[in-house]
C-alpha atoms as a PDB file:
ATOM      1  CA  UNK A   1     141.322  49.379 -12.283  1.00  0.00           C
ATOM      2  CA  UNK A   2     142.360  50.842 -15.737  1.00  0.00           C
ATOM      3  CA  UNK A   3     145.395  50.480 -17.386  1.00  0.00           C
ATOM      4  CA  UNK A   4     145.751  53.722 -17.428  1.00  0.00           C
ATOM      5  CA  UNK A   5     145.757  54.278 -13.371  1.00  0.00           C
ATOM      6  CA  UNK A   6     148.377  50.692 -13.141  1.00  0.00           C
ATOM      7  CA  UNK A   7     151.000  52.957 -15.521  1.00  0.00           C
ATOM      8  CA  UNK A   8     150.488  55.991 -13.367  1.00  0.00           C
ATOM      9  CA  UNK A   9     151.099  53.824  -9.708  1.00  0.00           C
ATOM     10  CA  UNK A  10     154.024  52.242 -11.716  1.00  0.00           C
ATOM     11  CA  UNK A  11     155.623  55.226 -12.642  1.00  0.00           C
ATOM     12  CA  UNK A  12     155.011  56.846  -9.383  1.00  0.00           C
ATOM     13  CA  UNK A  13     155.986  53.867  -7.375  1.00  0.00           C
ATOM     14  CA  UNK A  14     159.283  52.871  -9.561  1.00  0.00           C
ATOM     15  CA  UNK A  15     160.525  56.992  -9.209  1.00  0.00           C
ATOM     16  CA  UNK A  16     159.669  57.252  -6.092  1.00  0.00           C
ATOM     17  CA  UNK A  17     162.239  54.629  -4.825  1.00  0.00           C
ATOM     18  CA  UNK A  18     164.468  55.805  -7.395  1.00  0.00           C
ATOM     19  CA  UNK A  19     164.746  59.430  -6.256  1.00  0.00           C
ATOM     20  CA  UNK A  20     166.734  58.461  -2.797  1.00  0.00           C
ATOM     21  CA  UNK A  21     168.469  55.247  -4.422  1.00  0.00           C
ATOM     22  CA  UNK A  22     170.800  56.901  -6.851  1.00  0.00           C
ATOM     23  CA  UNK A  23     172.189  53.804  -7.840  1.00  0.00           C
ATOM     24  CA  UNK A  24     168.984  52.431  -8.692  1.00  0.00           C
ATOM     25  CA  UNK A  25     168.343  55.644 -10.992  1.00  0.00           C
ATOM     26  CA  UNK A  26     171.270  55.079 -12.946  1.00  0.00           C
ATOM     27  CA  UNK A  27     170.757  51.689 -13.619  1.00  0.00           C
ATOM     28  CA  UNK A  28     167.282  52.337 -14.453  1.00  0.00           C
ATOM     29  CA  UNK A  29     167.872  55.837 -16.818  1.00  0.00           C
ATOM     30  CA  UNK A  30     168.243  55.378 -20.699  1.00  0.00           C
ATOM     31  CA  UNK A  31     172.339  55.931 -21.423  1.00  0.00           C
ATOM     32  CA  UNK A  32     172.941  54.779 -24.691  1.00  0.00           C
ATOM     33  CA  UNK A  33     176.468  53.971 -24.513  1.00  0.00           C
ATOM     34  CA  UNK A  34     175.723  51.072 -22.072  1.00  0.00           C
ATOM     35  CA  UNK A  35     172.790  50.443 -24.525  1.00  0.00           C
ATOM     36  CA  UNK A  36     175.146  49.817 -27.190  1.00  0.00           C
ATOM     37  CA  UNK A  37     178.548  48.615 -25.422  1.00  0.00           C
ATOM     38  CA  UNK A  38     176.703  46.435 -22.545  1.00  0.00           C
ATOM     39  CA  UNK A  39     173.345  45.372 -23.867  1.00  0.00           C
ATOM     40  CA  UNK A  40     171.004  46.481 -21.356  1.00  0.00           C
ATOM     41  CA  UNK A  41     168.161  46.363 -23.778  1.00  0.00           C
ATOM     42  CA  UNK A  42     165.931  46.676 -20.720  1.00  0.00           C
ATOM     43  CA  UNK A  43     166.865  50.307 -20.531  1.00  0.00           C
ATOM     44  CA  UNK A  44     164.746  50.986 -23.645  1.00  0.00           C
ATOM     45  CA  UNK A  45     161.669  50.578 -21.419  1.00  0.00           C
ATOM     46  CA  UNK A  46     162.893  50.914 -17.345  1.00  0.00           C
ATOM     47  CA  UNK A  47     164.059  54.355 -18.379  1.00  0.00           C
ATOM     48  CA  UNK A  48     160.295  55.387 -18.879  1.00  0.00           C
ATOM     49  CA  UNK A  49     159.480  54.901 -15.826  1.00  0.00           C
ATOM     50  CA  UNK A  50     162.303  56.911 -13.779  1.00  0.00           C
ATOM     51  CA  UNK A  51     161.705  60.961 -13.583  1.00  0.00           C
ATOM     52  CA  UNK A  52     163.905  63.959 -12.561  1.00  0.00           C
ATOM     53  CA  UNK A  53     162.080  64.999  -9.639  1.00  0.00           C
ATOM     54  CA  UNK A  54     158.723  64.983  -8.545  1.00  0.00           C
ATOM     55  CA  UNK A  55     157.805  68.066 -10.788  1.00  0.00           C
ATOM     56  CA  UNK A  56     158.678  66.171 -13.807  1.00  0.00           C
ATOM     57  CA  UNK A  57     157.054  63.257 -12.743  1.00  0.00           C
ATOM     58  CA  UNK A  58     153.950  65.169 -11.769  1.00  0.00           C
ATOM     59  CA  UNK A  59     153.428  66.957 -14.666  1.00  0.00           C
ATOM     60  CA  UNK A  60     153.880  63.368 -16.709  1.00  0.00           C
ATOM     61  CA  UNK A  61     151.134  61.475 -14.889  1.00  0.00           C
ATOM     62  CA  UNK A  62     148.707  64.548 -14.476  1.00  0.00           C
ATOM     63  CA  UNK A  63     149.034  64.479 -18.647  1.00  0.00           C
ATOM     64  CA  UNK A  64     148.642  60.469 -18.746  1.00  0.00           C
ATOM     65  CA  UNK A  65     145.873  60.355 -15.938  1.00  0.00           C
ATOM     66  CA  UNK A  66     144.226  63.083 -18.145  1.00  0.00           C
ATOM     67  CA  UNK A  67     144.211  62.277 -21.534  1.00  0.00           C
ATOM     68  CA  UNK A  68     145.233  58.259 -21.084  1.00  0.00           C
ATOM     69  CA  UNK A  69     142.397  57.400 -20.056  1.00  0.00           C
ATOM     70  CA  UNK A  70     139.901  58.806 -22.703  1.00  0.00           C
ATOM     71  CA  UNK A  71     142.168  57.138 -24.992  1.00  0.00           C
ATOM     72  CA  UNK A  72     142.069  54.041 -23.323  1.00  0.00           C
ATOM     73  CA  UNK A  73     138.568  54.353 -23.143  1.00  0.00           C
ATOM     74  CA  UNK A  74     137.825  55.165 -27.140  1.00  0.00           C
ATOM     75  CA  UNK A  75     140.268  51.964 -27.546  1.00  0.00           C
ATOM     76  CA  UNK A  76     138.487  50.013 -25.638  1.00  0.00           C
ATOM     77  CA  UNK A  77     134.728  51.333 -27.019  1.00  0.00           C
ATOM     78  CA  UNK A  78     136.456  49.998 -30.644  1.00  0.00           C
ATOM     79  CA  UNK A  79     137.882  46.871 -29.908  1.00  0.00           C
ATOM     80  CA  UNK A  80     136.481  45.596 -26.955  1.00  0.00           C
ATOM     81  CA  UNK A  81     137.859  45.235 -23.028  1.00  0.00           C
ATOM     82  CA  UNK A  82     140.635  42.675 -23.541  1.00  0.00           C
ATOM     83  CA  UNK A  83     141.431  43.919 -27.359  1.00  0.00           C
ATOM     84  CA  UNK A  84     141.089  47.667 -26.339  1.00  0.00           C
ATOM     85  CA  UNK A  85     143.627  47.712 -23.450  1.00  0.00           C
ATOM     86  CA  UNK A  86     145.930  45.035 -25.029  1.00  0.00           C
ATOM     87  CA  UNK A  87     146.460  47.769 -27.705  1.00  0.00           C
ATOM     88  CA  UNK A  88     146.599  50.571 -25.919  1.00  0.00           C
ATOM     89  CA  UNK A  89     149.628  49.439 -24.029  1.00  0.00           C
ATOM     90  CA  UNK A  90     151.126  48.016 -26.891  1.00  0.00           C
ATOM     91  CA  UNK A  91     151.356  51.147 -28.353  1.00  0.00           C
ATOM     92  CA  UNK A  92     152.268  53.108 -24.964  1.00  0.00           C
ATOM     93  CA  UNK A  93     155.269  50.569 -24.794  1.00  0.00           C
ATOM     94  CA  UNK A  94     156.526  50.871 -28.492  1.00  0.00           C
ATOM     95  CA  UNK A  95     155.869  54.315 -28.000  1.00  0.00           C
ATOM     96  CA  UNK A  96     158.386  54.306 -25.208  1.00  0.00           C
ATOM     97  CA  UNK A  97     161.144  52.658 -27.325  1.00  0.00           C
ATOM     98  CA  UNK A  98     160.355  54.578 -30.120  1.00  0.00           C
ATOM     99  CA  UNK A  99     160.726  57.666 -28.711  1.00  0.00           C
ATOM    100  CA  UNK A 100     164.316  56.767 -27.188  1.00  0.00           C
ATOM    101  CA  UNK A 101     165.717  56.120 -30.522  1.00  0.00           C
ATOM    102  CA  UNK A 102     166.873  59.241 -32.127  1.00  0.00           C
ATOM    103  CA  UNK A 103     168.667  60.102 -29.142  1.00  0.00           C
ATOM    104  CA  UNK A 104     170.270  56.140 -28.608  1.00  0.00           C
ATOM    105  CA  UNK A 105     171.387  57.313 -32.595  1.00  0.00           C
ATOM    106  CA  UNK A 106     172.909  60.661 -31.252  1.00  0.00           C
ATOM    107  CA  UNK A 107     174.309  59.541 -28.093  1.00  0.00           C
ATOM    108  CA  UNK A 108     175.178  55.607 -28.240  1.00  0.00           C
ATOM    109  CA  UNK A 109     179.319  57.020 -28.589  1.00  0.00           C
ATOM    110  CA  UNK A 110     178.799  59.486 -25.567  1.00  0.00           C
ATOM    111  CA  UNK A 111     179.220  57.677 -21.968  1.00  0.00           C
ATOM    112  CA  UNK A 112     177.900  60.573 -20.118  1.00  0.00           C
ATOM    113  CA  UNK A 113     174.919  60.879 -21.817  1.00  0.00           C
ATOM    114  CA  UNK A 114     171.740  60.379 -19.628  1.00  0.00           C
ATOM    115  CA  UNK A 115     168.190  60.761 -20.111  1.00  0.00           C
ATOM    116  CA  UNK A 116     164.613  59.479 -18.137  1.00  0.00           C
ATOM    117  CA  UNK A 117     160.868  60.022 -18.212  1.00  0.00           C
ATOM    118  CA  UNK A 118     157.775  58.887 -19.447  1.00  0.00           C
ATOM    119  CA  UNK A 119     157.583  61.914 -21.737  1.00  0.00           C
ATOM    120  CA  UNK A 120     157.972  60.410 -24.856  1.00  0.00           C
ATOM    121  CA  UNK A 121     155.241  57.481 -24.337  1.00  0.00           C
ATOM    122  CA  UNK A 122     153.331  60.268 -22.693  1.00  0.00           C
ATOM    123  CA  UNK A 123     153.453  62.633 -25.477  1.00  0.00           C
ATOM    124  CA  UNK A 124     151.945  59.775 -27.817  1.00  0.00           C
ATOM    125  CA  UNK A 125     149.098  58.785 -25.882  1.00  0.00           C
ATOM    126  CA  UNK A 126     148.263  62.865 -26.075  1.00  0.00           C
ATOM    127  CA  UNK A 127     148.395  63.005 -29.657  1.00  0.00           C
ATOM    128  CA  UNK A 128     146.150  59.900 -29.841  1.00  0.00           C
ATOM    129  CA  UNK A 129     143.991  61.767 -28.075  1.00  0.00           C
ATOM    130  CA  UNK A 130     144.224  64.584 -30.850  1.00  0.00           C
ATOM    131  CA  UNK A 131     143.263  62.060 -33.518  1.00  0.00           C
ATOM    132  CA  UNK A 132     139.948  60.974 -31.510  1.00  0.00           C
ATOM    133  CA  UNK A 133     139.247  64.927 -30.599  1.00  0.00           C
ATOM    134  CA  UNK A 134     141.126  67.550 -32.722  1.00  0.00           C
ATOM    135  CA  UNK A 135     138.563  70.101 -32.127  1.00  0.00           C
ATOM    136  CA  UNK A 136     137.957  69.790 -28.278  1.00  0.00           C
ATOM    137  CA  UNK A 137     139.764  72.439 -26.068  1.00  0.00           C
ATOM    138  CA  UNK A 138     142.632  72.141 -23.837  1.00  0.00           C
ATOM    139  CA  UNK A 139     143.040  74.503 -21.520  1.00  0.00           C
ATOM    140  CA  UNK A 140     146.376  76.148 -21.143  1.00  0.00           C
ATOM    141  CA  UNK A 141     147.458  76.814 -17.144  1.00  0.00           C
ATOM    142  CA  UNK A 142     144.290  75.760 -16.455  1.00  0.00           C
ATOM    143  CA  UNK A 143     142.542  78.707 -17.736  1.00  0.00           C
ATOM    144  CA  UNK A 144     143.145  79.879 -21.703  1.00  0.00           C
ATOM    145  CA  UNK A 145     141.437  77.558 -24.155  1.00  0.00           C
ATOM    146  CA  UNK A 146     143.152  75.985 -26.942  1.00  0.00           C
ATOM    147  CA  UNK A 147     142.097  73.434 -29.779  1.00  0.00           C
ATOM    148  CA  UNK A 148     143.742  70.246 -29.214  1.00  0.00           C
ATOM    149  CA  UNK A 149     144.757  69.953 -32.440  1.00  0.00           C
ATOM    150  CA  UNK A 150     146.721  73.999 -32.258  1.00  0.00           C
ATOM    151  CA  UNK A 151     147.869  72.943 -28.726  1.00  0.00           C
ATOM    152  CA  UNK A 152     149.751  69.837 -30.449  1.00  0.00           C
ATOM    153  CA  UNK A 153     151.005  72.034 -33.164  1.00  0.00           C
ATOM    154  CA  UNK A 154     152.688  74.316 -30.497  1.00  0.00           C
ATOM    155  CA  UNK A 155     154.109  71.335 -28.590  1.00  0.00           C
ATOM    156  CA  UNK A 156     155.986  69.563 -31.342  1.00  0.00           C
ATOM    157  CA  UNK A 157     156.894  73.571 -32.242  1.00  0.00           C
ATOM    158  CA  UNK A 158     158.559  73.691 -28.575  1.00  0.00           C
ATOM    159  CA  UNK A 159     160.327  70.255 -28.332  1.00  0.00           C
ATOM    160  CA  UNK A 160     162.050  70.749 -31.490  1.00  0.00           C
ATOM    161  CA  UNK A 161     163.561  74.037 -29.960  1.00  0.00           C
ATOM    162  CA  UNK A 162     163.647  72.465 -26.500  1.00  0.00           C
ATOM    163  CA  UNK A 163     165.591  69.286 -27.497  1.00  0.00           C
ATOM    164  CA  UNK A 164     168.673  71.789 -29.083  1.00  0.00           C
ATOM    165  CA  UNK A 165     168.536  72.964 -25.907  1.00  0.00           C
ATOM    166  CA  UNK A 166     169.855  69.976 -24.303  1.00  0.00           C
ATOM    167  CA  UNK A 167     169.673  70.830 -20.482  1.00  0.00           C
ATOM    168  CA  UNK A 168     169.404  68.426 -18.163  1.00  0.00           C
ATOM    169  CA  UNK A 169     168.195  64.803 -17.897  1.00  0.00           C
ATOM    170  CA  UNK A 170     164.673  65.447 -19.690  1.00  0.00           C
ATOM    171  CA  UNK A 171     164.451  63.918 -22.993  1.00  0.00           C
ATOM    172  CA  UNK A 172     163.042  66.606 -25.247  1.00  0.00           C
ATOM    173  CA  UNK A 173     163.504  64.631 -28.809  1.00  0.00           C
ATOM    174  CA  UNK A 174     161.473  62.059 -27.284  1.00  0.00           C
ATOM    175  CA  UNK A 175     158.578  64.553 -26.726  1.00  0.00           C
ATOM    176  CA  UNK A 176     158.910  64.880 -30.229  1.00  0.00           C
ATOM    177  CA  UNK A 177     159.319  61.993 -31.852  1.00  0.00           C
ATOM    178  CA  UNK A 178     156.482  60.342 -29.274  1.00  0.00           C
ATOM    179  CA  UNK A 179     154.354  62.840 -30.561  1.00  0.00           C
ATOM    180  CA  UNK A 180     154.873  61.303 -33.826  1.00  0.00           C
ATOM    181  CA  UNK A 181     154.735  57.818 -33.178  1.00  0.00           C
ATOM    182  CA  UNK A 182     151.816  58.247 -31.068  1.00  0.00           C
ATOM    183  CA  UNK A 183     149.957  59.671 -34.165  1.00  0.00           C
ATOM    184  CA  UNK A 184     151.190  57.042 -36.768  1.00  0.00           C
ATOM    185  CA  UNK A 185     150.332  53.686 -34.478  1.00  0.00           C
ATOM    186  CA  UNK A 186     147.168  55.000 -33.584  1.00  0.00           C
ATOM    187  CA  UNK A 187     146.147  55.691 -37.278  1.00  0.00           C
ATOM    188  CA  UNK A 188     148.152  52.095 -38.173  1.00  0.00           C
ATOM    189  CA  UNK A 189     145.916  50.247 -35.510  1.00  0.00           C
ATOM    190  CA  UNK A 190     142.460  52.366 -35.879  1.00  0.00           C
ATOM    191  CA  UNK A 191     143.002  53.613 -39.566  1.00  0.00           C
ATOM    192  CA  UNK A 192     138.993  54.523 -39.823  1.00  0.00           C
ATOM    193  CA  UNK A 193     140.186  57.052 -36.518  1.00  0.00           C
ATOM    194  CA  UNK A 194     142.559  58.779 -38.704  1.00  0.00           C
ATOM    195  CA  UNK A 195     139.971  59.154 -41.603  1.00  0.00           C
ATOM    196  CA  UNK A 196     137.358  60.268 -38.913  1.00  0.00           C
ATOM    197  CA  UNK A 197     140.444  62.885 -38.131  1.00  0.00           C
ATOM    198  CA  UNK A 198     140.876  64.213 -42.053  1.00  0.00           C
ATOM    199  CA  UNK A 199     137.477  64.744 -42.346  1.00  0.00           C
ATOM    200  CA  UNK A 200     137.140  67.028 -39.127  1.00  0.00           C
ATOM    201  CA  UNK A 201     140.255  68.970 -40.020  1.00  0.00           C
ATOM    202  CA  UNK A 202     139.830  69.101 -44.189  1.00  0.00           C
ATOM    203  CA  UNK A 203     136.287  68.217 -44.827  1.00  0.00           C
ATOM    204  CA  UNK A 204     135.744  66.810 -48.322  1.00  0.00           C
END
């Protein structure tokens, strides 16, 4: 079984539970405050594995399942089967922290403050996937084609708006600033990936 497919049963399993034990959710959901005043470090990662509803959830693991995998895979078809997937959730899991913090920054003096999802970690393994195949299509609602590299684009372009938005319990910076980190460990840990990537998008 593939990393991958383990995160996706996690996540599922973990929300599950937590959408009819709301004291479980809240224990489990990123609040910075406690963060900062109690020390639950853990939150930095539990909270990535807790979703809003089954929608959210859904469309988190559909994206993981989908593009996680091929990732996985072109980490593992570099570095090996124990290397590969040791790195790949290495970064998934920094990722997740990573993510978190610009909204632990904004938030840590705000009790009420609440946020969950795998979005953020998400979000990085997708633009990993843009690194490895900028050029192949995505298709939008299941129908419109888009270069992954112009679908990317437009979703960094939409969490910036959506995160001033701030609805809800749906961490849109960490869509973001995922997005980002997914990009930069990827080149960091497979920097002949990210050259591979320049000369696709500005050959030379």
């Amino acid at each position: 079984m593939s990393a991958t497919i383990i995160l996706v049963i996690v996540n599922v399993l973990i929300s599950w539970i937590c959408f009819s034990n709301a004291s479980l959710f809240q224990r489990l959901a990123h609040r910075p405050w406690l963060v900062d005043h109690s020390k639950q470090y853990d939150r930095w990662i539990t909270s990535g594995f807790v979703h809003a509803n089954w929608l959210h959830l859904g469309i988190n693991m559909f994206v993981l399942w989908q593009f996680g995998q091929v990732v996985e895979d072109q980490f593992i078809a570099i570095s090996g089967p124990v290397t590969g997937v040791i790195r790949y959730l290495t970064i998934y899991l920094i990722i997740l922290v990573a993510s978190s913090m610009p909204s632990y920054l904004k938030h840590q003096d705000d009790p009420g403050y609440v946020s969950v999802g795998a979005s953020g970690a998400v979000s990085g393994i997708l633009f990993a996937y843009v690194l490895f195949f900028p050029w192949r299509p995505l298709y939008l609602y299941g129908l419109i084609p888009i270069y992954s590299i112009l679908a990317a684009v437009g979703y960094l372009i939409y969490s910036s708006w959506a995160s001033k938005q701030n609805r809800g319990v749906i961490n849109h910076d960490a869509h973001f600033y995922g997005a980002v980190s997914g990009l930069l460990l990827t080149s960091l840990f497979y920097p002949q990936v990210f050259m591979a990537f320049l000369r696709q998008i500005i050959p030379f």
